[in-house]
C-alpha atoms as a PDB file:
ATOM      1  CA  UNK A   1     150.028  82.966  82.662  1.00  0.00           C
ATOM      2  CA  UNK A   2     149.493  84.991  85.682  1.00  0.00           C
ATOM      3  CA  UNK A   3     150.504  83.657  89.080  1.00  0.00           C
ATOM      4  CA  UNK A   4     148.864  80.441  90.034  1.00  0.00           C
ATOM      5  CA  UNK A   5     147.104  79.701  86.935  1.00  0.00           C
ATOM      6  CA  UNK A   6     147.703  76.932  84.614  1.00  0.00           C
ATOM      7  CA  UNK A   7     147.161  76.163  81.112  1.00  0.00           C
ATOM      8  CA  UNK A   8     144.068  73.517  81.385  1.00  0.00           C
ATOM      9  CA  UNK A   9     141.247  72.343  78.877  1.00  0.00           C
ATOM     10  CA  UNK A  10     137.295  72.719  80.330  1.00  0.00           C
ATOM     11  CA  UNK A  11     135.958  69.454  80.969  1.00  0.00           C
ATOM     12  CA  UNK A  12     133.034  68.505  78.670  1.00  0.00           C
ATOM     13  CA  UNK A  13     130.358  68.678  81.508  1.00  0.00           C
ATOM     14  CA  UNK A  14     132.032  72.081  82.827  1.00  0.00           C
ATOM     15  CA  UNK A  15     129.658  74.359  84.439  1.00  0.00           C
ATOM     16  CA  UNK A  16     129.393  77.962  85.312  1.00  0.00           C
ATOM     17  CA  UNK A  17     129.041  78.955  89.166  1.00  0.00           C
ATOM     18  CA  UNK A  18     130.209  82.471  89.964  1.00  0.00           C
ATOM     19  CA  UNK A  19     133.313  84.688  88.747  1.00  0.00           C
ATOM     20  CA  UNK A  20     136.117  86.671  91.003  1.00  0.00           C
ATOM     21  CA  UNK A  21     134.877  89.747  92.419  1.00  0.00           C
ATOM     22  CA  UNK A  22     137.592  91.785  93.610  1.00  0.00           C
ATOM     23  CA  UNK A  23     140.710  90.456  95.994  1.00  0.00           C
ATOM     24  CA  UNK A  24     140.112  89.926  99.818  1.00  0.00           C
ATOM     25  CA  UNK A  25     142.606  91.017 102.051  1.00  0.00           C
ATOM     26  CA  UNK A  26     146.904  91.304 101.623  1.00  0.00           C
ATOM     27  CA  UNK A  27     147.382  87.606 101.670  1.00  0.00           C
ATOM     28  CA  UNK A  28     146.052  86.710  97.893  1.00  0.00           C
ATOM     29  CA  UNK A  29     142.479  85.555  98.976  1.00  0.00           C
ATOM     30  CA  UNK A  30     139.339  86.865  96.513  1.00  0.00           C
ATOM     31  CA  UNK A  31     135.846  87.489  96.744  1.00  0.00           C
ATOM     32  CA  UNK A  32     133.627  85.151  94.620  1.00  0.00           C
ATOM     33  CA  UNK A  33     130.469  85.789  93.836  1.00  0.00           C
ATOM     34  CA  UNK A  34     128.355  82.552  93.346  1.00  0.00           C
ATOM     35  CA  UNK A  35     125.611  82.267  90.841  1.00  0.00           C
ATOM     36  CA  UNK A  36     123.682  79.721  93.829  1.00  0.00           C
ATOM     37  CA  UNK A  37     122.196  80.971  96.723  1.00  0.00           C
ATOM     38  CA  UNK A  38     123.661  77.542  97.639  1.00  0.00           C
ATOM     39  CA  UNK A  39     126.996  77.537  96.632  1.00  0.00           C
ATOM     40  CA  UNK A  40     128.131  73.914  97.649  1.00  0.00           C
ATOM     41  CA  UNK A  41     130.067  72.960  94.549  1.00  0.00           C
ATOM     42  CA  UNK A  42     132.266  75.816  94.861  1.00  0.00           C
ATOM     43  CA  UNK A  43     133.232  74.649  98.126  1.00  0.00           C
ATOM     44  CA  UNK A  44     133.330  71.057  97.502  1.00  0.00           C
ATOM     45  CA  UNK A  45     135.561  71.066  94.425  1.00  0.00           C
ATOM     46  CA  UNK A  46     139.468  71.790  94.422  1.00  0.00           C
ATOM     47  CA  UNK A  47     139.495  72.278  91.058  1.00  0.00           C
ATOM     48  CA  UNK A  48     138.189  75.184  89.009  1.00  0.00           C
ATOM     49  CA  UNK A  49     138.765  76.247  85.541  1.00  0.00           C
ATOM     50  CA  UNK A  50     138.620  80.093  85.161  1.00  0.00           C
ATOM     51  CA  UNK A  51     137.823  81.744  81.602  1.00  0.00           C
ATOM     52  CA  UNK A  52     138.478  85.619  81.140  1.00  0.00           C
ATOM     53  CA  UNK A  53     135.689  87.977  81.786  1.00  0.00           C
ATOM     54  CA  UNK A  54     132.946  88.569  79.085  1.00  0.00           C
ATOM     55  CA  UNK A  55     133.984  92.549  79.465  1.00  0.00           C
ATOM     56  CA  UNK A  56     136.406  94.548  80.643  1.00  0.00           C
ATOM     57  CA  UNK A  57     140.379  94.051  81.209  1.00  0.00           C
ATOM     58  CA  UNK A  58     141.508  90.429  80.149  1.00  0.00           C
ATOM     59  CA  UNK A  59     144.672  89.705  82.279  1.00  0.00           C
ATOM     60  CA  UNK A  60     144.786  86.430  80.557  1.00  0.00           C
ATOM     61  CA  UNK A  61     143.055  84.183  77.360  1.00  0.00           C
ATOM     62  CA  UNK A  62     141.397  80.690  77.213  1.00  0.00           C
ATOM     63  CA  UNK A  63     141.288  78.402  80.299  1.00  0.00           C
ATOM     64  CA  UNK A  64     143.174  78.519  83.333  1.00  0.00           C
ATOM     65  CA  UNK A  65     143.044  75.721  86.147  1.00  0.00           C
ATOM     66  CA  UNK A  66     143.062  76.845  89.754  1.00  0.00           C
ATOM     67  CA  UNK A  67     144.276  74.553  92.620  1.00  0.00           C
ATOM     68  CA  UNK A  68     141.864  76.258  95.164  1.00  0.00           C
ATOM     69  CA  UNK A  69     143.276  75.670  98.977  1.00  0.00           C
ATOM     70  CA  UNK A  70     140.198  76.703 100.541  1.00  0.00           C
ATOM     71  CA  UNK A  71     136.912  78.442  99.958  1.00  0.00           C
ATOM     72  CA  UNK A  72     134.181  79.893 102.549  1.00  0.00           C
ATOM     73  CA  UNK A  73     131.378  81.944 103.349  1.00  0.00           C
ATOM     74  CA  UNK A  74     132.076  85.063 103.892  1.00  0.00           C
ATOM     75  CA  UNK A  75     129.135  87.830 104.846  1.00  0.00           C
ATOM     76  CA  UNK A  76     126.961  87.227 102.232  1.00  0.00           C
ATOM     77  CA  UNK A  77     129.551  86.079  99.666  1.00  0.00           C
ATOM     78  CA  UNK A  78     132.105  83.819  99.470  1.00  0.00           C
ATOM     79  CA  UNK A  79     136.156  84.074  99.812  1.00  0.00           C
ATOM     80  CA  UNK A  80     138.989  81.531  98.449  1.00  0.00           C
ATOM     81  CA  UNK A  81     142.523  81.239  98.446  1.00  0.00           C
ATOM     82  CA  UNK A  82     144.233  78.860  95.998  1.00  0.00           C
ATOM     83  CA  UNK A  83     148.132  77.361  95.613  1.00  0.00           C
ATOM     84  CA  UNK A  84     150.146  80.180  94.177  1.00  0.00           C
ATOM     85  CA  UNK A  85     148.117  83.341  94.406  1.00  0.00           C
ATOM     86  CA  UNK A  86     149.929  84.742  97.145  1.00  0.00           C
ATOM     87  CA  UNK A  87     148.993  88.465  97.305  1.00  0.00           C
ATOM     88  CA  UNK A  88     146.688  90.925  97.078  1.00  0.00           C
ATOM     89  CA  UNK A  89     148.274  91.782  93.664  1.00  0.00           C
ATOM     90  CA  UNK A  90     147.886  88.320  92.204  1.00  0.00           C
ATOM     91  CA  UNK A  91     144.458  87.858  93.549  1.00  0.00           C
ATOM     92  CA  UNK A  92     143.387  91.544  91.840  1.00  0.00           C
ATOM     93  CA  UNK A  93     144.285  90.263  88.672  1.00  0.00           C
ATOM     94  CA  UNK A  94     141.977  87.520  88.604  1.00  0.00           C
ATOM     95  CA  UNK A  95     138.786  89.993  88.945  1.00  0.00           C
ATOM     96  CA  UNK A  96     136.244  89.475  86.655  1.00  0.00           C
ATOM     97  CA  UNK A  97     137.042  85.776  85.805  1.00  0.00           C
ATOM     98  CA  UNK A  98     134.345  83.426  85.382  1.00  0.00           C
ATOM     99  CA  UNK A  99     134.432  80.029  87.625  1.00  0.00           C
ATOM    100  CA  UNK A 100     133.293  76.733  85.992  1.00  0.00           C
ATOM    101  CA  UNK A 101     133.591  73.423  87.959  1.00  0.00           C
ATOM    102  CA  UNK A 102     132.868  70.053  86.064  1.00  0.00           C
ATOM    103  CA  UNK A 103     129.602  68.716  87.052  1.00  0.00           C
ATOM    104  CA  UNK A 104     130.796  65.370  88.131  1.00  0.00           C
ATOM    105  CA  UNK A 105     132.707  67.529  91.206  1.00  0.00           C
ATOM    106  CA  UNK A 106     129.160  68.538  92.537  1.00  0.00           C
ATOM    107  CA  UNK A 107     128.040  67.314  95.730  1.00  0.00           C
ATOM    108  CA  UNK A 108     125.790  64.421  95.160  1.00  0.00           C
ATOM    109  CA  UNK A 109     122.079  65.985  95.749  1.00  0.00           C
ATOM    110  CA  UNK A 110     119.701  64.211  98.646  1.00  0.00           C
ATOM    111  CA  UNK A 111     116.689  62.849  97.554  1.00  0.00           C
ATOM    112  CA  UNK A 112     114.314  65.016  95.706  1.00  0.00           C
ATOM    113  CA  UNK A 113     116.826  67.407  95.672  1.00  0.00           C
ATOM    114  CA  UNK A 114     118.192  68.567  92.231  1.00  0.00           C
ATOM    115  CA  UNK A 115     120.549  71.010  90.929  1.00  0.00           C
ATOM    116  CA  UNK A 116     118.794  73.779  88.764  1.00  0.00           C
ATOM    117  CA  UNK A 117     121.522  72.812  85.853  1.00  0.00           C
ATOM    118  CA  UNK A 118     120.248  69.219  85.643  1.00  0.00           C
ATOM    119  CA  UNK A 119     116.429  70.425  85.280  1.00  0.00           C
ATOM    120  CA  UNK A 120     116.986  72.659  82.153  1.00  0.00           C
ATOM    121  CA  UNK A 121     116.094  70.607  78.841  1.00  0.00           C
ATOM    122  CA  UNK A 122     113.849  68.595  80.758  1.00  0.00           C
ATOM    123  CA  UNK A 123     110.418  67.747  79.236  1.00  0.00           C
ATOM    124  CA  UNK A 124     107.632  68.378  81.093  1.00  0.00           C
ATOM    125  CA  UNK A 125     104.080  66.484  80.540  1.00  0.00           C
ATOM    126  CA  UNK A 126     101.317  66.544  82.443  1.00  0.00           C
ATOM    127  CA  UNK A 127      99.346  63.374  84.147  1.00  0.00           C
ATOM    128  CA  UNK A 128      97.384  62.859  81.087  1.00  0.00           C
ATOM    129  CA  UNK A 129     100.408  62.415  79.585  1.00  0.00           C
ATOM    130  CA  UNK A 130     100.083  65.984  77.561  1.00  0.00           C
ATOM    131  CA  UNK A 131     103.595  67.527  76.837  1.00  0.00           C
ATOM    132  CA  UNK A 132     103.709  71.264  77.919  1.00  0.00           C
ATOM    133  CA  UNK A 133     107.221  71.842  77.086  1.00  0.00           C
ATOM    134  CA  UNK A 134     110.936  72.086  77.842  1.00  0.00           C
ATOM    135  CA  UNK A 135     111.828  73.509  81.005  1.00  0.00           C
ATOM    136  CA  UNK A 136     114.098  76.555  79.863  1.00  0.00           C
ATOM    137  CA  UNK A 137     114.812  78.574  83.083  1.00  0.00           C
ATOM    138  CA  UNK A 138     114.285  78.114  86.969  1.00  0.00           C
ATOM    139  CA  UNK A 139     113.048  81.238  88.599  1.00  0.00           C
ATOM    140  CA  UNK A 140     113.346  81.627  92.447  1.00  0.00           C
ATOM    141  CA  UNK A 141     110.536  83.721  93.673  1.00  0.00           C
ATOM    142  CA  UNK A 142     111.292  83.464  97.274  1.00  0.00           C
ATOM    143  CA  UNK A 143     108.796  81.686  98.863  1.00  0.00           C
ATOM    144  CA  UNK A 144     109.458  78.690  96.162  1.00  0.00           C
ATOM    145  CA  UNK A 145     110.957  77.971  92.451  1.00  0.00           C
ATOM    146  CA  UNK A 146     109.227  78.400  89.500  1.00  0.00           C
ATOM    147  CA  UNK A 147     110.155  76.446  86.438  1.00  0.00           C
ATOM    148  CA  UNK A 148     109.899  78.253  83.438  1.00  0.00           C
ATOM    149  CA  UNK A 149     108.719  76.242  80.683  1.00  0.00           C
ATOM    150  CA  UNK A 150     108.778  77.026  77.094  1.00  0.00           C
ATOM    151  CA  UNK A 151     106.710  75.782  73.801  1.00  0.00           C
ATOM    152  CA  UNK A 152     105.312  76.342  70.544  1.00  0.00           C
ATOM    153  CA  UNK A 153     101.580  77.670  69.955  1.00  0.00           C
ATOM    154  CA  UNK A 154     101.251  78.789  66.145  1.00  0.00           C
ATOM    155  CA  UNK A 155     104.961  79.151  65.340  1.00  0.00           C
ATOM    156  CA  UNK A 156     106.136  81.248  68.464  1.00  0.00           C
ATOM    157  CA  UNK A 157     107.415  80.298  71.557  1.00  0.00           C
ATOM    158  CA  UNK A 158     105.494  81.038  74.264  1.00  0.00           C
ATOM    159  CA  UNK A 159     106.164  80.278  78.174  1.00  0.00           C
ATOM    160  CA  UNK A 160     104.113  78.530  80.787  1.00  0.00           C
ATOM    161  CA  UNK A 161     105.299  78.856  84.425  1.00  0.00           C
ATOM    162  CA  UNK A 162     104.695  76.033  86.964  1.00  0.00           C
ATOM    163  CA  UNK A 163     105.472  76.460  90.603  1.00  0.00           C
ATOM    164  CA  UNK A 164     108.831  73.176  91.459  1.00  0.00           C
ATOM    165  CA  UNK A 165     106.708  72.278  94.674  1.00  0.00           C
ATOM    166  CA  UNK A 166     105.587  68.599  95.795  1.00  0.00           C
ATOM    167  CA  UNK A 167     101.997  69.969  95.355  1.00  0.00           C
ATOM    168  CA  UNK A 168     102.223  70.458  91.819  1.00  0.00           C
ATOM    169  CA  UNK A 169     105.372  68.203  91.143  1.00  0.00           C
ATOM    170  CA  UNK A 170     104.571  64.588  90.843  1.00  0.00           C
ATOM    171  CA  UNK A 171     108.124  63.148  89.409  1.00  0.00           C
ATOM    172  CA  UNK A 172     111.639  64.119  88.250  1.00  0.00           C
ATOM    173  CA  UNK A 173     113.191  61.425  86.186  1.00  0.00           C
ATOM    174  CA  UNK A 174     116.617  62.504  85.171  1.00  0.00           C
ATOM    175  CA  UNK A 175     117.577  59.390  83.248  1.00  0.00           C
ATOM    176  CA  UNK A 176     114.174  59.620  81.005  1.00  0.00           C
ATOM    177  CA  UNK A 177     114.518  63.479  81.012  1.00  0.00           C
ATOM    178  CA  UNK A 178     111.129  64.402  82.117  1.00  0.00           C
ATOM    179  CA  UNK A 179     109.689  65.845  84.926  1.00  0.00           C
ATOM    180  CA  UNK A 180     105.681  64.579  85.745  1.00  0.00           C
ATOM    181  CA  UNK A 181     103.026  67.988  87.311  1.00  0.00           C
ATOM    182  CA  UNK A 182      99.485  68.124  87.911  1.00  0.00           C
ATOM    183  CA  UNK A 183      99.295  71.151  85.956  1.00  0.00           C
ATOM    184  CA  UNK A 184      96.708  71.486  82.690  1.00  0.00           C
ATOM    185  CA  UNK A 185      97.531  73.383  79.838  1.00  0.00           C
ATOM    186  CA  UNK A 186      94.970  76.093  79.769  1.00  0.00           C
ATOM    187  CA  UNK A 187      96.082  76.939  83.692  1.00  0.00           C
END
């Protein structure tokens, strides 16, 4: 196992939120490159469980924990530096690693806020009570997010998009798994 890694097992709610870039500076601190524009769990969690790159050089196999020291932003990416990885040399051979974090280690979101991972699956029906689908994506367009919603219309799947904005938006209820929008079917 390369230099501080450890043999771990990924938690059952274990989610993916960025992979090592390249190392950052002499003194074994690496560039990670957050799948968030947001990257709050990364920063908020001490723990992260690395898995080898889908491609490329493998400089090790299955799941390695992390005891990350301290993480940042950095220009427009982020830098960490965890217990053991003590030069540039050990931090280049983490490159390419993916980062997963167990969900409960998230930062608990603010009112009508959610995290994009706990939207996906939802059902989404309209006031009428008219299902339009299964949110399968969240899209962010700039000026707002756009869930991406998926269902069946003579035996393909087909995709509706509906703008995640308090306009359109009338509920999220995690615990029944279904979001509420004032949004018709033919739109």
């Amino acid at each position: 196992m390369l230099p501080g890694l450890e043999a771990a097992e990924l938690p059952a709610d274990a989610i993916e939120v960025g992979r090592i870039a390249d190392a950052w500076g002499i003194k074994g601190w690496f560039k990670v490159l957050p799948h968030s524009a947001d990257p709050e769990a990364l920063f908020s969690s001490k723990r992260w469980f690395l898995m080898p790159a889908e491609r490329g050089a493998k400089t090790f196999s299955g799941v390695a924990g992390l005891s990350v020291m301290e993480a940042k932003h950095h220009s427009d990416t982020v830098v960490a530096s965890a217990l053991g990885v003590t030069d540039r040399g050990a931090a280049e051979a983490l490159r390419g690693a993916r980062i997963f974090i167990s969900r409960a280690s998230f930062p608990t979101a603010d009112k009508d806020e959610y995290y994009w991972v706990d939207l996906i699956g939802l059902n989404v029906i309209n006031r009428e009570g008219v299902a339009l689908g299964t949110v399968s994506e969240l899209l962010a367009t700039g000026a707002q997010t756009v869930l991406v919603i998926d269902y069946l219309e003579d035996g393909k799947t087909m995709q509706r998009m509906v703008p995640f904005v308090a306009h359109y938006v009338d509920d999220v209820d995690l615990a029944k798994r279904c979001i509420t929008v004032d949004w018709q079917p033919d739109y």
